[in-house]
Protein backbone atom coordinates (compact mmCIF):
# COMPACT_ATOMS: atom_id res chain seq x y z
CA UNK A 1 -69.54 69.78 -87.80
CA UNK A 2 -70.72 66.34 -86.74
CA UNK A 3 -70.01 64.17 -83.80
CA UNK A 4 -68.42 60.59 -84.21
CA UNK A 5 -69.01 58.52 -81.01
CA UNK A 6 -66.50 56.04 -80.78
CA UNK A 7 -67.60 52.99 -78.49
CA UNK A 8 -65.62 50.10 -76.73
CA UNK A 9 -66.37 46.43 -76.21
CA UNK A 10 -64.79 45.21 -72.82
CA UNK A 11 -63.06 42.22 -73.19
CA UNK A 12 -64.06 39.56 -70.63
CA UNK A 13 -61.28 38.21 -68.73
CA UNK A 14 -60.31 34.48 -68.94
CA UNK A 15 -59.67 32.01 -71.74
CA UNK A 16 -61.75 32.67 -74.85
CA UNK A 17 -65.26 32.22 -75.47
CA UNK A 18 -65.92 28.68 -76.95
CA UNK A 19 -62.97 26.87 -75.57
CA UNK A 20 -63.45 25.16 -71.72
CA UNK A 21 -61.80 25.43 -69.34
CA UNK A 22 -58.90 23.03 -68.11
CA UNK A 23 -58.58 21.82 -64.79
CA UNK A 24 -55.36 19.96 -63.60
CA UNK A 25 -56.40 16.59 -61.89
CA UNK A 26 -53.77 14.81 -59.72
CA UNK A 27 -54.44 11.30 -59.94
CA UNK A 28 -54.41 9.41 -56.60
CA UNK A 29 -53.16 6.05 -55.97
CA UNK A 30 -55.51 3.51 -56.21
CA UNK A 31 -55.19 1.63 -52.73
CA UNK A 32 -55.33 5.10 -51.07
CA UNK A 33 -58.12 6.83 -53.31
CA UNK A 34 -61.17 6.42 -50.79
CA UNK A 35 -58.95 8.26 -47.93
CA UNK A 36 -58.19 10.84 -50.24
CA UNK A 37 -61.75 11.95 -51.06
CA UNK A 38 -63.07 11.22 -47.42
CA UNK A 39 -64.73 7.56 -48.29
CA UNK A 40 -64.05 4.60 -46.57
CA UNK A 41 -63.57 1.61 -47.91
CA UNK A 42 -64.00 -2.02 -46.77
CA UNK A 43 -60.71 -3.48 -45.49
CA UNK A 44 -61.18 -6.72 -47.46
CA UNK A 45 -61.15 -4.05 -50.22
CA UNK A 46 -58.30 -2.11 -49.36
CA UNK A 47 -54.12 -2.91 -50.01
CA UNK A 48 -51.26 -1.48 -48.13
CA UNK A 49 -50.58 2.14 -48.60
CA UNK A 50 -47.17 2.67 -50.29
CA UNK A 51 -44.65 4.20 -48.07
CA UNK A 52 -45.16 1.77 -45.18
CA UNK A 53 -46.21 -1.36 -43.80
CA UNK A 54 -49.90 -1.52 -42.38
CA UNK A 55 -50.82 -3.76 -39.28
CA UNK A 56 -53.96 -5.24 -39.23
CA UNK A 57 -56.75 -4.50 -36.81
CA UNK A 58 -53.92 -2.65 -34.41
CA UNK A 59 -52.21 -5.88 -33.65
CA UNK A 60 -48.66 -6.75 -33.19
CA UNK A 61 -46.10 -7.89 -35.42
CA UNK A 62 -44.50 -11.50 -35.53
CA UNK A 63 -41.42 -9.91 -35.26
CA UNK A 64 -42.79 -7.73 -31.72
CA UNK A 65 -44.55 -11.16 -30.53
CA UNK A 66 -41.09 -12.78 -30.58
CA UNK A 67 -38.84 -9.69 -29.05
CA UNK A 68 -41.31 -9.44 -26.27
CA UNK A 69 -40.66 -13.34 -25.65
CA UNK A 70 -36.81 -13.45 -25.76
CA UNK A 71 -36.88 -10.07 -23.37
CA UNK A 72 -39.20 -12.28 -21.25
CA UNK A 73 -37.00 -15.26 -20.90
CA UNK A 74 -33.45 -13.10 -21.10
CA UNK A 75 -35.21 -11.52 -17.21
CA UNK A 76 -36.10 -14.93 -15.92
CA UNK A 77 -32.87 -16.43 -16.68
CA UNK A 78 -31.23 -13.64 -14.88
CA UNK A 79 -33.00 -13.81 -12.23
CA UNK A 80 -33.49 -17.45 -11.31
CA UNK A 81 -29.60 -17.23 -9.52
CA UNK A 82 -31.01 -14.94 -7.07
CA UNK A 83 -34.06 -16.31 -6.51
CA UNK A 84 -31.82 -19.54 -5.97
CA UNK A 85 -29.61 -18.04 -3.26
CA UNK A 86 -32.96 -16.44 -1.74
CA UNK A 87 -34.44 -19.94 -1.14
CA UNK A 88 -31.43 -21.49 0.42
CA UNK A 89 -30.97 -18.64 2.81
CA UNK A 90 -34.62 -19.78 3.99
CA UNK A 91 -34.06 -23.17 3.70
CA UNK A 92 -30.37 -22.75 6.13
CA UNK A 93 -31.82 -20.23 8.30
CA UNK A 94 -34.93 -22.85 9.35
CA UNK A 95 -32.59 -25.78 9.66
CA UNK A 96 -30.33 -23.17 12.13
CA UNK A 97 -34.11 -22.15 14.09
CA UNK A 98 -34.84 -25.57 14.65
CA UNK A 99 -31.71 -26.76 15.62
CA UNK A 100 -30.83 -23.67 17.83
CA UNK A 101 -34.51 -24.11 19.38
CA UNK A 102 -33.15 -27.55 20.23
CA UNK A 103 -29.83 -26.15 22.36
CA UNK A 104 -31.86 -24.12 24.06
CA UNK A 105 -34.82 -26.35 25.16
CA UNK A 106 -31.68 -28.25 26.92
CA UNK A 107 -30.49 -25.06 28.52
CA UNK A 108 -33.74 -24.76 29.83
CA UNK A 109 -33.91 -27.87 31.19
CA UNK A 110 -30.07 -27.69 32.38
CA UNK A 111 -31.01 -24.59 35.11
CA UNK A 112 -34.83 -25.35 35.79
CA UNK A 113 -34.26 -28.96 36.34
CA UNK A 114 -29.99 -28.22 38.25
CA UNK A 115 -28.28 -31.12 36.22
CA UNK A 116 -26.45 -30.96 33.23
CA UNK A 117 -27.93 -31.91 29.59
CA UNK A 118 -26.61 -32.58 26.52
CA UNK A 119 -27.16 -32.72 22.61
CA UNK A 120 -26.02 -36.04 21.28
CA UNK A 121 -25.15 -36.32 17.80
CA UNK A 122 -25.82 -39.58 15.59
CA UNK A 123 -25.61 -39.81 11.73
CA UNK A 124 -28.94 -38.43 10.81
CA UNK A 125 -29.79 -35.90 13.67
CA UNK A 126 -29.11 -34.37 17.19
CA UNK A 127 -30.96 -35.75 20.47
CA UNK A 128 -31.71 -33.80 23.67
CA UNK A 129 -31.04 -35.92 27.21
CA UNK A 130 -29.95 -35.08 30.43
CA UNK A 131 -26.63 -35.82 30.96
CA UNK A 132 -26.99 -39.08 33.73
CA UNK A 133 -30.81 -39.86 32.64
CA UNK A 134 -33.03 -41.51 35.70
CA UNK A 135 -35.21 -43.26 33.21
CA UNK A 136 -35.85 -44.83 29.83
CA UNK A 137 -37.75 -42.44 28.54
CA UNK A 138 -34.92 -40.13 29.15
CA UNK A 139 -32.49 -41.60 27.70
CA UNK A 140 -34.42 -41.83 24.65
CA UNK A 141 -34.34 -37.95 24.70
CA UNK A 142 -36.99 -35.52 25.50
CA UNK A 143 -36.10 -33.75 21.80
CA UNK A 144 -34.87 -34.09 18.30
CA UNK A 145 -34.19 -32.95 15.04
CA UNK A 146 -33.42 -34.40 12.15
CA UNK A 147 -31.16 -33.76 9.14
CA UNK A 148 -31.52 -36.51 7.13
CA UNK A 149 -29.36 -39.70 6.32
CA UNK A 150 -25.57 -39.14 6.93
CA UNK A 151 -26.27 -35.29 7.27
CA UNK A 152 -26.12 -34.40 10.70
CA UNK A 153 -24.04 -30.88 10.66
CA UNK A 154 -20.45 -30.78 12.47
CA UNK A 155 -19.72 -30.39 16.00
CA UNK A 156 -16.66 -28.41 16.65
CA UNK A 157 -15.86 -28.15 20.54
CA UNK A 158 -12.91 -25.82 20.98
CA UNK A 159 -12.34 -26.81 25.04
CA UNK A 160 -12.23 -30.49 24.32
CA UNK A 161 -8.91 -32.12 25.83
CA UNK A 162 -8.83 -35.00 23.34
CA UNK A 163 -8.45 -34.70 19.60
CA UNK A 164 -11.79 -36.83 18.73
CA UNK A 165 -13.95 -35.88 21.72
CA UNK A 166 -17.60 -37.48 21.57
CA UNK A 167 -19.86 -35.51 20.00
CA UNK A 168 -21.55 -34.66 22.97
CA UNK A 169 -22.16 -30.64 23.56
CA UNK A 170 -23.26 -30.23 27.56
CA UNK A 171 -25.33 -27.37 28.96
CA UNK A 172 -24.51 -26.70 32.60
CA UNK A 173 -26.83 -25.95 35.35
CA UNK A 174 -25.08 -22.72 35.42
CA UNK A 175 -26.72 -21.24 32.29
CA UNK A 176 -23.01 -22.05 30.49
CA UNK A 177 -22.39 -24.52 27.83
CA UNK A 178 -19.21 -25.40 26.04
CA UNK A 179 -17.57 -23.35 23.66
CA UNK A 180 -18.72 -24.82 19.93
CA UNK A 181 -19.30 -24.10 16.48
CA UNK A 182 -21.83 -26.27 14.62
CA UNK A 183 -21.20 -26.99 10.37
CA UNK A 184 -24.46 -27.97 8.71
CA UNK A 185 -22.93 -29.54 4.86
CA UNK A 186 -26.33 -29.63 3.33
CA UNK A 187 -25.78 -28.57 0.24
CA UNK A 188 -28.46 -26.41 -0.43
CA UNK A 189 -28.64 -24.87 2.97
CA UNK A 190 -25.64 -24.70 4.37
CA UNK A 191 -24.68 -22.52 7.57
CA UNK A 192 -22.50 -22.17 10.48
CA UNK A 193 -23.27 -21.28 14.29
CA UNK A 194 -20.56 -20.61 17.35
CA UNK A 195 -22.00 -20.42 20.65
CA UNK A 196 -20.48 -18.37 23.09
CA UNK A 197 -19.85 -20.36 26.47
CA UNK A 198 -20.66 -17.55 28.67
CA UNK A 199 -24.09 -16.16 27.19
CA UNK A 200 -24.81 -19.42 24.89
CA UNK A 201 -25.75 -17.07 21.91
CA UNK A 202 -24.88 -17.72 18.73
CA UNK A 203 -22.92 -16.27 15.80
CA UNK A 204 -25.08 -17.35 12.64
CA UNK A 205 -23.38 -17.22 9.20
CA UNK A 206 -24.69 -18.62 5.89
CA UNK A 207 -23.36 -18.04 2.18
């Protein structure tokens, strides 16, 4: 009885011999290719990527350049009232120092000296004099300041018997002065004082 071998051929696995294989390719955009496979291209060379808008050399926008302005101007604008009333409080309150310096240089002179003095008003300033002066020169003053033409401030004395008393404002020997309250109308530094008649200080006030 004989033997009949039987044999097997194993089949390779994978598409049939002869035919090649296929490999799916997924085409990339043109403008974008070189990023894709790691190259990089010159940017004279390259377009804009689609899905968005590219900025060149990581710059800023027209539209950015002119935001940032309009923001810019939208601050100063609300800031330049402030910075308005700022200045004019300096302006008032160094009008009021040199003024108030004035009163009480003639204090000063009022006890030291044991005769009265007195501001004098005219249309552009105060003077400082003593109140009888023994000389020219004294009469002419011994200080001054100035507001300008037709902008001397207000004199206000509340213990004046007439309606229109001079405006005259007297220091006494005492260390006293009249009751007063001095309006400067400068319009860009405007302020008010009252000086107490006992102690001679002031009350300053300024919008």
């Amino acid at each position: 009885m004989g033997t009949e071998r039987v044999s097997f051929a194993m089949r390779p696995s994978g598409p049939p011999l002869g035919k090649p294989c296929r490999s799916r390719v997924t085409a990339v955009p043109e403008p974008c290719r070189s990023r894709a496979v790691g190259q990089v291209r010159p940017a004279a060379e390259r377009g804009p990527c689609p899905g968005g808008v590219r900025r060149g050399n990581g710059g800023f926008t027209l539209f950015e350049i002119c935001l940032a302005i309009f923001i810019g101007v939208m601050i100063i604008l609300m800031a330049l009232p402030s910075l308005s009333g700022v200045l004019a409080g300096q302006r008032a309150k160094k009008l009021f120092y040199q003024f108030d310096d004035l009163a009480r240089e003639a204090s000063n002179h009022a006890v030291t000296e044991r005769r009265p003095y007195v501001l004098v008003w005219d249309n552009s300033g105060v003077s400082s004099r003593p109140l009888a002066p023994a000389s020219a020169a004294e009469e002419k003053g011994i200080g001054r300041v100035d507001f300008g033409d037709k902008m001397a401030p207000g004199l206000e004395l509340h213990a004046a018997l007439v309606q229109k008393p001079p405006r005259i404002w007297t220091f006494w020997p005492t260390g006293t002065c009249e009751p007063a309250t001095i309006t400067c109308h400068i319009a860009d530094a405007p302020w008010t004082a009252s000086y107490d008649a006992l102690t001679e200080q002031p009350t300053f006030t300024s919008p």
